[in-house]
N, C-alpha and C. Protein backbone atom coordinates (compact mmCIF):
# COMPACT_ATOMS: atom_id res chain seq x y z
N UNK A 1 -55.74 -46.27 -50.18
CA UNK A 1 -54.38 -46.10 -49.83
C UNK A 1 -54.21 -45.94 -48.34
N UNK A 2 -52.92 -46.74 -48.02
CA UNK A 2 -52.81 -46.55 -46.62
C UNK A 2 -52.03 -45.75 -46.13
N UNK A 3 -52.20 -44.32 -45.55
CA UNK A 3 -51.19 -43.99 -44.78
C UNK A 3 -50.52 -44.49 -43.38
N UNK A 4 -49.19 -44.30 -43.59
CA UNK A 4 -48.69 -45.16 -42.30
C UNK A 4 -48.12 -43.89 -41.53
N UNK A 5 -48.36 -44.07 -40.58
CA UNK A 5 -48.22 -43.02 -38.83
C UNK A 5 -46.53 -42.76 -39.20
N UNK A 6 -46.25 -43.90 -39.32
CA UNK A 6 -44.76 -43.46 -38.87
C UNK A 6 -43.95 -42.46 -39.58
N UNK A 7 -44.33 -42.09 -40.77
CA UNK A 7 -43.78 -41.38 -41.83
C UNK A 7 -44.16 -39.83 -41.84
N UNK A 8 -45.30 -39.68 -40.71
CA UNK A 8 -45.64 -38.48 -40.34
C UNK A 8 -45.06 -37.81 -39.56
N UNK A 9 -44.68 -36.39 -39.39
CA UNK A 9 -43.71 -35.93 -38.42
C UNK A 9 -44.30 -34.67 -37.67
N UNK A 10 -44.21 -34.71 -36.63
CA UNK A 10 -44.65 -33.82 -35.84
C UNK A 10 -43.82 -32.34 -35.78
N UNK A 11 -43.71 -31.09 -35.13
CA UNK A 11 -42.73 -30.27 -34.75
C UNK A 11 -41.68 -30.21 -33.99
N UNK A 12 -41.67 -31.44 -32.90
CA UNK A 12 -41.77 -31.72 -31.47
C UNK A 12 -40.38 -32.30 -31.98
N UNK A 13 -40.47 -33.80 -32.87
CA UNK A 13 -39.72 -34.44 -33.16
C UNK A 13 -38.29 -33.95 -33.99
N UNK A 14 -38.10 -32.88 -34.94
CA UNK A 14 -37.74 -32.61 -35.22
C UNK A 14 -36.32 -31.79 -35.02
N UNK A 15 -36.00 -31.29 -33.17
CA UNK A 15 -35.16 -30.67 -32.54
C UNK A 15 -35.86 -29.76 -31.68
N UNK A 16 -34.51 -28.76 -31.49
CA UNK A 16 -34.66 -27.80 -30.71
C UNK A 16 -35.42 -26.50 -31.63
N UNK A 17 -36.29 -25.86 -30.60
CA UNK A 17 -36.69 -24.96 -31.44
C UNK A 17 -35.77 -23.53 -30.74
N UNK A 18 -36.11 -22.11 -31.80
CA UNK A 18 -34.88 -21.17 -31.67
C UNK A 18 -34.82 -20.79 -30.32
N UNK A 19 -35.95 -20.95 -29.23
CA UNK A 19 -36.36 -20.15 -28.32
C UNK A 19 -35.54 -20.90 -27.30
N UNK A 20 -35.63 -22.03 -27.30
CA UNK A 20 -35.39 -23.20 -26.32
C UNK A 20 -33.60 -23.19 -26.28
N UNK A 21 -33.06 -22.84 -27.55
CA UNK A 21 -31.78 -22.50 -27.71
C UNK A 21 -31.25 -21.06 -26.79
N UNK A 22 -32.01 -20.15 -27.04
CA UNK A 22 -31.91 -18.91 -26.57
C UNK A 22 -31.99 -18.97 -25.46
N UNK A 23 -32.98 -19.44 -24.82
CA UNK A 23 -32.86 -19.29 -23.39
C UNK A 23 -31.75 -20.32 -22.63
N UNK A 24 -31.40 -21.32 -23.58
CA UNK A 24 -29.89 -22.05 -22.72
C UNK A 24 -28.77 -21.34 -22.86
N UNK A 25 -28.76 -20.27 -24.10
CA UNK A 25 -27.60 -19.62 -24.26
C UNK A 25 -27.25 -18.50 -22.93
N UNK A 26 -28.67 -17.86 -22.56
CA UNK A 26 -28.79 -16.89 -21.61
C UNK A 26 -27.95 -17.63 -20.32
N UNK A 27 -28.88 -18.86 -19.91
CA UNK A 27 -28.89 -19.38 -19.30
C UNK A 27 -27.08 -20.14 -18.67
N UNK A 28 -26.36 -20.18 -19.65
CA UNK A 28 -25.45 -20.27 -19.61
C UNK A 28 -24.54 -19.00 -19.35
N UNK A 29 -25.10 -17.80 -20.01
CA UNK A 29 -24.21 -16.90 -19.79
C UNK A 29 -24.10 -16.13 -18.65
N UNK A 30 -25.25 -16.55 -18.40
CA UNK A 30 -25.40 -15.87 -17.09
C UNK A 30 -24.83 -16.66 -15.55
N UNK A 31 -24.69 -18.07 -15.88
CA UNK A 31 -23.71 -19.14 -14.94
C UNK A 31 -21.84 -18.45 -15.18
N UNK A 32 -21.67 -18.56 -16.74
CA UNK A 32 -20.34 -17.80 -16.94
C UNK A 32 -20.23 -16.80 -16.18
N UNK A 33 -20.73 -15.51 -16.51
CA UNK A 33 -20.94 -14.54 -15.63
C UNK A 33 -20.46 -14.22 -14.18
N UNK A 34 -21.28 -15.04 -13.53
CA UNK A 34 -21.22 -15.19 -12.40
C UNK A 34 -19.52 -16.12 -11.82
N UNK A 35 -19.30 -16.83 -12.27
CA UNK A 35 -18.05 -17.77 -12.27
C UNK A 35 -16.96 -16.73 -12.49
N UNK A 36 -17.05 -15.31 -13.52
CA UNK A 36 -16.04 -14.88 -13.79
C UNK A 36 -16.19 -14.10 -12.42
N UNK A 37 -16.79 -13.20 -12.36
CA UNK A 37 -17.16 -12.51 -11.18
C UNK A 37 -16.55 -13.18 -9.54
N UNK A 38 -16.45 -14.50 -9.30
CA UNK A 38 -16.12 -15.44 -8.30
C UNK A 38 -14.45 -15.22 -8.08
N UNK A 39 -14.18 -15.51 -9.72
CA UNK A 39 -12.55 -15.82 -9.57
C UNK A 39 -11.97 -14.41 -9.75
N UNK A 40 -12.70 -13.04 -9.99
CA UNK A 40 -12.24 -11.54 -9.74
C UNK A 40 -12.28 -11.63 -7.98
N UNK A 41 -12.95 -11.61 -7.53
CA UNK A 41 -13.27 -12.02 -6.16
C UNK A 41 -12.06 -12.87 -5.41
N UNK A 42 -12.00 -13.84 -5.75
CA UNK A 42 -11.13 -14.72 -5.26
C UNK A 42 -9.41 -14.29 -5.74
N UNK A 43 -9.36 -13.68 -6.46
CA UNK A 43 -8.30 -13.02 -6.63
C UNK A 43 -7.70 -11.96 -5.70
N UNK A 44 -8.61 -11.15 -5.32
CA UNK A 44 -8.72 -10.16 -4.90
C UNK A 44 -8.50 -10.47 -3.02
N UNK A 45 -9.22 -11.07 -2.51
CA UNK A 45 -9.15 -12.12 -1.51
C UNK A 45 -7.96 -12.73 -1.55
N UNK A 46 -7.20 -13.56 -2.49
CA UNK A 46 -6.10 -13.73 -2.23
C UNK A 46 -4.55 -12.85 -2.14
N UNK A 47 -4.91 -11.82 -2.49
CA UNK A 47 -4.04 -11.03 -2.35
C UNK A 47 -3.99 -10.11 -1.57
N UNK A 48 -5.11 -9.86 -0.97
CA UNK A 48 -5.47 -9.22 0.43
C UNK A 48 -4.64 -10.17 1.62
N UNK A 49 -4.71 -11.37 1.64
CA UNK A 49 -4.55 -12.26 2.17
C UNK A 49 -2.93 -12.65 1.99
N UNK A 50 -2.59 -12.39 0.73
CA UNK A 50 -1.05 -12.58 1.51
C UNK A 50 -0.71 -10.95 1.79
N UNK A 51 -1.32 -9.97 1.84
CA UNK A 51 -0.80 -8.63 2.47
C UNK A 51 -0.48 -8.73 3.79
N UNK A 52 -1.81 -9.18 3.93
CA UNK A 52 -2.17 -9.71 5.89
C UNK A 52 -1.44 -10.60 6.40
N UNK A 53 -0.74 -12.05 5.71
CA UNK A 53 -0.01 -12.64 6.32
C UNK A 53 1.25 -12.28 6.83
N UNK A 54 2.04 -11.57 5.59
CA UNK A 54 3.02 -10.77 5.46
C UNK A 54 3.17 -9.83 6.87
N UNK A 55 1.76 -8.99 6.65
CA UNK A 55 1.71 -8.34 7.82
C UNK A 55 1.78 -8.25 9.46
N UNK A 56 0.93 -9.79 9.36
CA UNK A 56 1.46 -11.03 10.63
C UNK A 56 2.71 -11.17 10.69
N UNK A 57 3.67 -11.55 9.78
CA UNK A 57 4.74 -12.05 10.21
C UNK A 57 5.82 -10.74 10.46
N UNK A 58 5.52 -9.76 9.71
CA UNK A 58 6.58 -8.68 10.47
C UNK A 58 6.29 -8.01 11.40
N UNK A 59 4.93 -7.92 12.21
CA UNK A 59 4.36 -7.36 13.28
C UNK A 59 5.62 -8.57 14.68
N UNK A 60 5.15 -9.91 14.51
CA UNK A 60 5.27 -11.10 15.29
C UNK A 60 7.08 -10.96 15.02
N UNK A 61 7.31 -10.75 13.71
CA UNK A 61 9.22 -10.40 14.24
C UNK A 61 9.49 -9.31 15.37
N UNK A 62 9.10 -8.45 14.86
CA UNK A 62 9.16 -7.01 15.81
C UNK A 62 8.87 -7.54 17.03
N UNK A 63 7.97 -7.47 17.48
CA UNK A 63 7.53 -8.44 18.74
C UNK A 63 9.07 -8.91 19.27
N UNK A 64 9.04 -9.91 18.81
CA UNK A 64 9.61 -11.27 19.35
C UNK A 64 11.27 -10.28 19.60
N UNK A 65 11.86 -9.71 18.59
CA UNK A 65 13.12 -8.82 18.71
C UNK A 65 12.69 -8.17 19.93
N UNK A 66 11.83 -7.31 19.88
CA UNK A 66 12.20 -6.49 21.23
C UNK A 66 11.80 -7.24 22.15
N UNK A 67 11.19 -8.21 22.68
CA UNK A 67 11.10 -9.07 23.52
C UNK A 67 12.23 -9.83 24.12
N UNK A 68 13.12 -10.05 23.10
CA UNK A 68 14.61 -10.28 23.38
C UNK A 68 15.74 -9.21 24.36
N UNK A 69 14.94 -8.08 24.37
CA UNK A 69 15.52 -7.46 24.89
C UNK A 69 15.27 -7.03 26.06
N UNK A 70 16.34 -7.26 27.57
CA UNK A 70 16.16 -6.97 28.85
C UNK A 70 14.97 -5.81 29.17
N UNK A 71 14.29 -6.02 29.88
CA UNK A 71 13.38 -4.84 29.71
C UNK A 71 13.80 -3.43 30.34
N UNK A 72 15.06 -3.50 30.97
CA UNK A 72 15.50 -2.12 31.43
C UNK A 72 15.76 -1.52 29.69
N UNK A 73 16.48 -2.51 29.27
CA UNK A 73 16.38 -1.89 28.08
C UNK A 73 15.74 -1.39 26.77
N UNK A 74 14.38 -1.80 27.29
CA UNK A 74 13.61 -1.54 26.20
C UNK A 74 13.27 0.16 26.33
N UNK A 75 13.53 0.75 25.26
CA UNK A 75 13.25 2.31 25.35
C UNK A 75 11.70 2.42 25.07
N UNK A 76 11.65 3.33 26.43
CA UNK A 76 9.96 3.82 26.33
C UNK A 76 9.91 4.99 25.22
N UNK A 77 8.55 5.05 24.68
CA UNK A 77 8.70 6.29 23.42
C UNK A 77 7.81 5.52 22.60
N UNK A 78 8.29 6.23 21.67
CA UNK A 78 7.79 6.29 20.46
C UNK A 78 6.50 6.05 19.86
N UNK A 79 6.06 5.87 18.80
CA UNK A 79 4.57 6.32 18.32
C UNK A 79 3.85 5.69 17.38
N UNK A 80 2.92 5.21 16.93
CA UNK A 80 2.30 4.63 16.01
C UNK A 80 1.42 5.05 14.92
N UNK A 81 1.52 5.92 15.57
CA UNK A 81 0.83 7.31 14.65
C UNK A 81 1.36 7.41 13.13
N UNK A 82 0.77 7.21 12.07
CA UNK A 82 2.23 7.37 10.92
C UNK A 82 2.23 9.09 10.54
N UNK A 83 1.19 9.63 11.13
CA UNK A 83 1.66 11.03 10.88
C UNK A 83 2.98 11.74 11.83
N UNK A 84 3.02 10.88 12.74
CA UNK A 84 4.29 11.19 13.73
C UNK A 84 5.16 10.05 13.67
N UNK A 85 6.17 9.86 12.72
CA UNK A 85 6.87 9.08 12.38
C UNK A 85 8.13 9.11 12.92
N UNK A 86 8.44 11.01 12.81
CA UNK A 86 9.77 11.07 13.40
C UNK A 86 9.91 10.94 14.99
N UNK A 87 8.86 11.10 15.60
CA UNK A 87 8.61 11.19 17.16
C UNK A 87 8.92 9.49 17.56
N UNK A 88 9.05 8.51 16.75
CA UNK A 88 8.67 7.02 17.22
C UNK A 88 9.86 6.65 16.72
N UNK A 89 9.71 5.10 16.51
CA UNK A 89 10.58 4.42 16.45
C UNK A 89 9.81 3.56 15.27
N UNK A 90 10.56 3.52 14.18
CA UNK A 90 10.25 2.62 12.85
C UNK A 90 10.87 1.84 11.99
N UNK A 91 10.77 1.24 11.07
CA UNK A 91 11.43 0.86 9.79
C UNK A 91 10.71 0.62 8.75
N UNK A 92 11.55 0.73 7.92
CA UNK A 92 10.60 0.20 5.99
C UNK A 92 11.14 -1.20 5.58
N UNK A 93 10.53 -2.28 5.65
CA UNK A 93 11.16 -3.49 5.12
C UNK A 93 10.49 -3.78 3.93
N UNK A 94 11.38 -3.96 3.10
CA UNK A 94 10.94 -4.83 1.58
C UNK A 94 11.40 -6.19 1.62
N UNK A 95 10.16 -6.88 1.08
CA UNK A 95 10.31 -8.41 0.67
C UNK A 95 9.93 -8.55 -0.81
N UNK A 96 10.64 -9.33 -1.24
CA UNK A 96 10.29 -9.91 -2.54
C UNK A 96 9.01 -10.45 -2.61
N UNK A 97 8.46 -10.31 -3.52
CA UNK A 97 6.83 -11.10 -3.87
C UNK A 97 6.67 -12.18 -4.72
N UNK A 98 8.40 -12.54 -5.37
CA UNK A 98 8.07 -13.29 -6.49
C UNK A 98 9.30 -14.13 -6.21
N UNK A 99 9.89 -14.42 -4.51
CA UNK A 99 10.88 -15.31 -4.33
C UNK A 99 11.75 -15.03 -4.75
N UNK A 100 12.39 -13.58 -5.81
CA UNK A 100 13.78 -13.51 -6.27
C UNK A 100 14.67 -13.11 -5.28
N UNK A 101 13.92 -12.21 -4.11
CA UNK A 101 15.19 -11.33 -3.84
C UNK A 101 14.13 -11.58 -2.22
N UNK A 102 15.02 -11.19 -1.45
CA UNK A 102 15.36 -10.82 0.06
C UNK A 102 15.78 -9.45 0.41
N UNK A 103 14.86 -8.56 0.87
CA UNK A 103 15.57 -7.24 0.95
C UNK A 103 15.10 -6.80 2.42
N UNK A 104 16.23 -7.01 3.31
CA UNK A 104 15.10 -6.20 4.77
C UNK A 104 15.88 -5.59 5.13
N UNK A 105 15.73 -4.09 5.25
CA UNK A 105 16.47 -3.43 5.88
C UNK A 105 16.24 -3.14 7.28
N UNK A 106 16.94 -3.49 7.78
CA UNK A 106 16.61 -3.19 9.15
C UNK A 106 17.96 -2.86 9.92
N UNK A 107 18.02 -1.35 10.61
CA UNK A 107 19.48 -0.40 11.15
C UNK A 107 20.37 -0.58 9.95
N UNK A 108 20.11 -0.31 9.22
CA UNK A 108 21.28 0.03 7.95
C UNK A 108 21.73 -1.35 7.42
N UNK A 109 21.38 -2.36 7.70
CA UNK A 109 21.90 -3.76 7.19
C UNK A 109 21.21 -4.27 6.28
N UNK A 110 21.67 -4.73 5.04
CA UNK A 110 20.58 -5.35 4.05
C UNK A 110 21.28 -6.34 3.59
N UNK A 111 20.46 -7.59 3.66
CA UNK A 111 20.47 -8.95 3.33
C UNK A 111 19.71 -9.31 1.82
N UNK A 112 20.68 -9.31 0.42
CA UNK A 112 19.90 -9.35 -0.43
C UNK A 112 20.46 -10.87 -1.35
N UNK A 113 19.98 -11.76 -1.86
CA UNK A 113 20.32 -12.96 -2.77
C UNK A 113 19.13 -12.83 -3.59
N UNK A 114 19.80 -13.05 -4.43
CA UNK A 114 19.13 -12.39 -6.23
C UNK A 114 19.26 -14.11 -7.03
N UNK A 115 18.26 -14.52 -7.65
CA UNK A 115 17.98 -16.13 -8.31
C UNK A 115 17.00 -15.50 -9.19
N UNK A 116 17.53 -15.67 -10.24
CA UNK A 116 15.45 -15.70 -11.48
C UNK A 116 15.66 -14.06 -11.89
N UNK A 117 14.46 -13.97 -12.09
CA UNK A 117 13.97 -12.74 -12.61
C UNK A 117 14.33 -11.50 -11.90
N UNK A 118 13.85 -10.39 -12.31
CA UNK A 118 13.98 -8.79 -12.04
C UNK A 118 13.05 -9.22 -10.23
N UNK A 119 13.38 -9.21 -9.15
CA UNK A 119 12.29 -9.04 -7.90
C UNK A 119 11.28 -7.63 -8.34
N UNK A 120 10.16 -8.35 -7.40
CA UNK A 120 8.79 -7.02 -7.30
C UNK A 120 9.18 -6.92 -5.64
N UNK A 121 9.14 -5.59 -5.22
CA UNK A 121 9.06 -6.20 -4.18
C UNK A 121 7.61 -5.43 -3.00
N UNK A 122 6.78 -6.30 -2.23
CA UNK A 122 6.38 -5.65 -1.20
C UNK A 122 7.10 -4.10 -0.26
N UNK A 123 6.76 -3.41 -0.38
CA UNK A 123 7.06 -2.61 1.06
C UNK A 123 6.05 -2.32 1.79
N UNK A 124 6.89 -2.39 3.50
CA UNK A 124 5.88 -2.52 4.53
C UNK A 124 6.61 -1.26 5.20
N UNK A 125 6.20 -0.39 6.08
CA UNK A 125 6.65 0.42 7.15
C UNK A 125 6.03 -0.13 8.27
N UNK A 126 7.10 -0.21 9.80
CA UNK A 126 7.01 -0.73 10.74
C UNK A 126 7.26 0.04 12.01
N UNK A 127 6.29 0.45 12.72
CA UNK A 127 5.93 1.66 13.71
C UNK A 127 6.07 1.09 15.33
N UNK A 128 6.41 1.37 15.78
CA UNK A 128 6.07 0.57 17.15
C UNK A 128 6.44 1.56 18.24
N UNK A 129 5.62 1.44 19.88
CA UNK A 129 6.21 1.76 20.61
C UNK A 129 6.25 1.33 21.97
N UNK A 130 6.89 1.90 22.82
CA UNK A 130 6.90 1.13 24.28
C UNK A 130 6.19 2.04 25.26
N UNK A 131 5.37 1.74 25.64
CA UNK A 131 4.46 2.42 27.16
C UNK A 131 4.97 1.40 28.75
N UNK A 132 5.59 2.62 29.49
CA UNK A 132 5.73 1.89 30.72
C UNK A 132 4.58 2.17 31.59
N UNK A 133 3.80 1.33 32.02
CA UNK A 133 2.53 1.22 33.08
C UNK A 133 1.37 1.56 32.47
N UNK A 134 1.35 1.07 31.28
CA UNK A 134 0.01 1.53 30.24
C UNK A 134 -0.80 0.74 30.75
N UNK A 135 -0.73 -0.86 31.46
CA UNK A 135 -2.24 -1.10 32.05
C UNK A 135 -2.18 -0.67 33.36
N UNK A 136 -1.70 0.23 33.88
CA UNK A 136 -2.01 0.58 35.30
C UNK A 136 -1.15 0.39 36.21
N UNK A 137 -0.25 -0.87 35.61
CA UNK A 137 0.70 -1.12 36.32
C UNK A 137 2.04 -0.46 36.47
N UNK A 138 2.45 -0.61 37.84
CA UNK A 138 3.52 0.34 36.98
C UNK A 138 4.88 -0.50 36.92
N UNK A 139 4.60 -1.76 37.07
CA UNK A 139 6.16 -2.23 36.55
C UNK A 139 5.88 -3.20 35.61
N UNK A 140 4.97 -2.68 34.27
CA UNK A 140 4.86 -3.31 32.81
C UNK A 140 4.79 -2.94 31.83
N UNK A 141 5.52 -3.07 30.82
CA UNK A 141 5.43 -2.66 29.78
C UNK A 141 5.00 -3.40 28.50
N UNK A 142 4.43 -2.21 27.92
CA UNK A 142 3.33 -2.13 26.64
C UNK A 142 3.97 -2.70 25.28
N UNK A 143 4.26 -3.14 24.44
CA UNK A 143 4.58 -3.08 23.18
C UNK A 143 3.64 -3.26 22.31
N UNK A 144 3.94 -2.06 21.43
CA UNK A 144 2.98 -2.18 20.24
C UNK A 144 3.37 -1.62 18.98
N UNK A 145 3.13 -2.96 17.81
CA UNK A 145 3.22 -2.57 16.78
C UNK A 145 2.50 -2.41 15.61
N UNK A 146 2.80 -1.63 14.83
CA UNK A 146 1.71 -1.44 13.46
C UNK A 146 2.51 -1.93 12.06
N UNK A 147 2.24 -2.13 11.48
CA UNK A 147 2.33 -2.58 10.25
C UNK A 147 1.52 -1.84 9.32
N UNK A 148 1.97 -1.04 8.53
CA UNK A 148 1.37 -0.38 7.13
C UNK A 148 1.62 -0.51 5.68
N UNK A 149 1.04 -1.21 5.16
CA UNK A 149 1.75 -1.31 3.74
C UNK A 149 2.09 -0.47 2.70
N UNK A 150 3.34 0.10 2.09
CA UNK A 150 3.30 1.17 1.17
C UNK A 150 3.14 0.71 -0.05
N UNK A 151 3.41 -0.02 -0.93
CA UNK A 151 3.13 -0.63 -1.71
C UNK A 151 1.82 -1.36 -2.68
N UNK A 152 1.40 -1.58 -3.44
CA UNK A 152 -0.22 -2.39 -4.02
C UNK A 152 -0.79 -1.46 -4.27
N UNK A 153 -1.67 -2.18 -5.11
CA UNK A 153 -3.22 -1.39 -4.75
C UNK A 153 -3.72 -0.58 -3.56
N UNK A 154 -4.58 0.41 -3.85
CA UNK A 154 -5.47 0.76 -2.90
C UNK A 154 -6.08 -0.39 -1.92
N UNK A 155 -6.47 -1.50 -2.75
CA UNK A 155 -7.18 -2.39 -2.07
C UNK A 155 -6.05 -2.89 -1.32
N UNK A 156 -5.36 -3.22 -1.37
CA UNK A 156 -3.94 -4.00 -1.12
C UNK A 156 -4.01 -3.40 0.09
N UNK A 157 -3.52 -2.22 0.08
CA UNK A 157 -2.89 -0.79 1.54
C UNK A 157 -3.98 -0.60 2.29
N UNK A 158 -5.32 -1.29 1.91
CA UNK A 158 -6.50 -0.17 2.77
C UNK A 158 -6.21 -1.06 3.92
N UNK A 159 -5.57 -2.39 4.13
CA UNK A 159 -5.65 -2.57 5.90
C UNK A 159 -4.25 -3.10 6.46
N UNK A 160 -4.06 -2.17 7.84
CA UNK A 160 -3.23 -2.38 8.29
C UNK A 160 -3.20 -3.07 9.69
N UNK A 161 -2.04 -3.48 10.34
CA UNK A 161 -2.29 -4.90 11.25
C UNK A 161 -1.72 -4.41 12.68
N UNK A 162 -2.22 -4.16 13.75
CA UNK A 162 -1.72 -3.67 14.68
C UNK A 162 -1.73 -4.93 15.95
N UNK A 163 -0.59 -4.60 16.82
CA UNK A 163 -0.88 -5.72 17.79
C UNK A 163 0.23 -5.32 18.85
N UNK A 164 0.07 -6.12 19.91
CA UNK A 164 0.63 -5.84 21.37
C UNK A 164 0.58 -6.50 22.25
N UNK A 165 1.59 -6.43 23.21
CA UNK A 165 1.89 -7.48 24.01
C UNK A 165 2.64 -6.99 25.42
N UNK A 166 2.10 -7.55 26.40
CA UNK A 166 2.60 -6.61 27.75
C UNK A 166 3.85 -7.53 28.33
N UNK A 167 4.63 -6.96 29.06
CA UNK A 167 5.78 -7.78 29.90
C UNK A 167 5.92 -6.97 30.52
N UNK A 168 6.08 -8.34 32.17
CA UNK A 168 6.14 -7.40 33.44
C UNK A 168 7.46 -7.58 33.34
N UNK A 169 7.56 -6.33 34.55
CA UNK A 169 9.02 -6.51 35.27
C UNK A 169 9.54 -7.44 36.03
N UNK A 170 10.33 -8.50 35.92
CA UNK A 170 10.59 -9.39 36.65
C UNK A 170 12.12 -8.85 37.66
N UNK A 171 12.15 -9.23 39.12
CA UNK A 171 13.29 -8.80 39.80
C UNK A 171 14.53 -9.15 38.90
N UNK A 172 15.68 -8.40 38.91
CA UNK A 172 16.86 -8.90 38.44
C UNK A 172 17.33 -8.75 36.92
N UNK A 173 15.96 -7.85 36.07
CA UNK A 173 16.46 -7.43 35.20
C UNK A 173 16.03 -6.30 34.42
């Protein structure tokens, strides 16, 4: 009698064995894993990130407002300190986070248009002050502002955005 090869079967041929499974399952879970971990991350990062932009852009208003203003008139003072709040010169502006609403108060005026849903909104407190001859000079002045967020997370509030900008005295105003 002849046996024929082909009808014989090895272990090999037959599939995967349990082990070879197991370790792709690991192997996979541990790629998942990591991927979930990325987009906690990247979440987190992005929302840091619009704190900070936010924070840019109401530092760079402030700015630019009192910059508008003659520099005899810019009042020297005030403080950045947020434990000395009442000593300075400040405001609290809220913005919407979810595009419904517009809320900035700024000197008692509030600009609000309401579309969609209930608004969330950001709040920021806005500190600033004026130093006359803070680099040495004495016909320039200092501006500086802070930006603090009251609002978010811990993670959200842990950073705040400070910045400044000098203007001399020019004759004639």
């Amino acid at each position: 009698m002849e046996t024929s090869l082909s009808h014989r079967r090895t272990g090999r041929e037959d599939g995967f064995a349990l082990i070879e499974v197991m370790f792709s399952v690991v192997i996979l879970a541990v790629g998942l894993l990591g991927l979930a971990a990325l987009m906690a991350s990247l979440t987190n990062t992005t929302t840091q990130s619009r704190y900070l932009g936010t924070e840019v852009m109401l530092a760079s208003e402030k700015l630019e407002d009192l910059n508008q203003l003659p520099i005899k008139q810019l009042p020297t003072g005030g403080s950045i300190d947020p434990a000395n709040v009442l000593a300075g010169f400040n405001d609290t502006v809220r913005i919407s986070s979810n595009n419904g609403t517009v809320d900035d108060v700024m000197g008692g005026a509030a600009l609000v248009v309401k579309t969609g849903d209930a608004p969330t909104f950001l709040s920021f407190q806005r500190l600033w002050q004026v130093e006359q001859g803070a680099t040495g000079l004495g016909n320039t002045k200092r501006i500086t502002v802070k930006i603090i967020p009251l609002t978010g997370t811990a993670l959200e509030r842990s950073a705040t955005f400070q910045t400044s900008t000098v203007r001399p005295s020019t004759v004639g105003q």
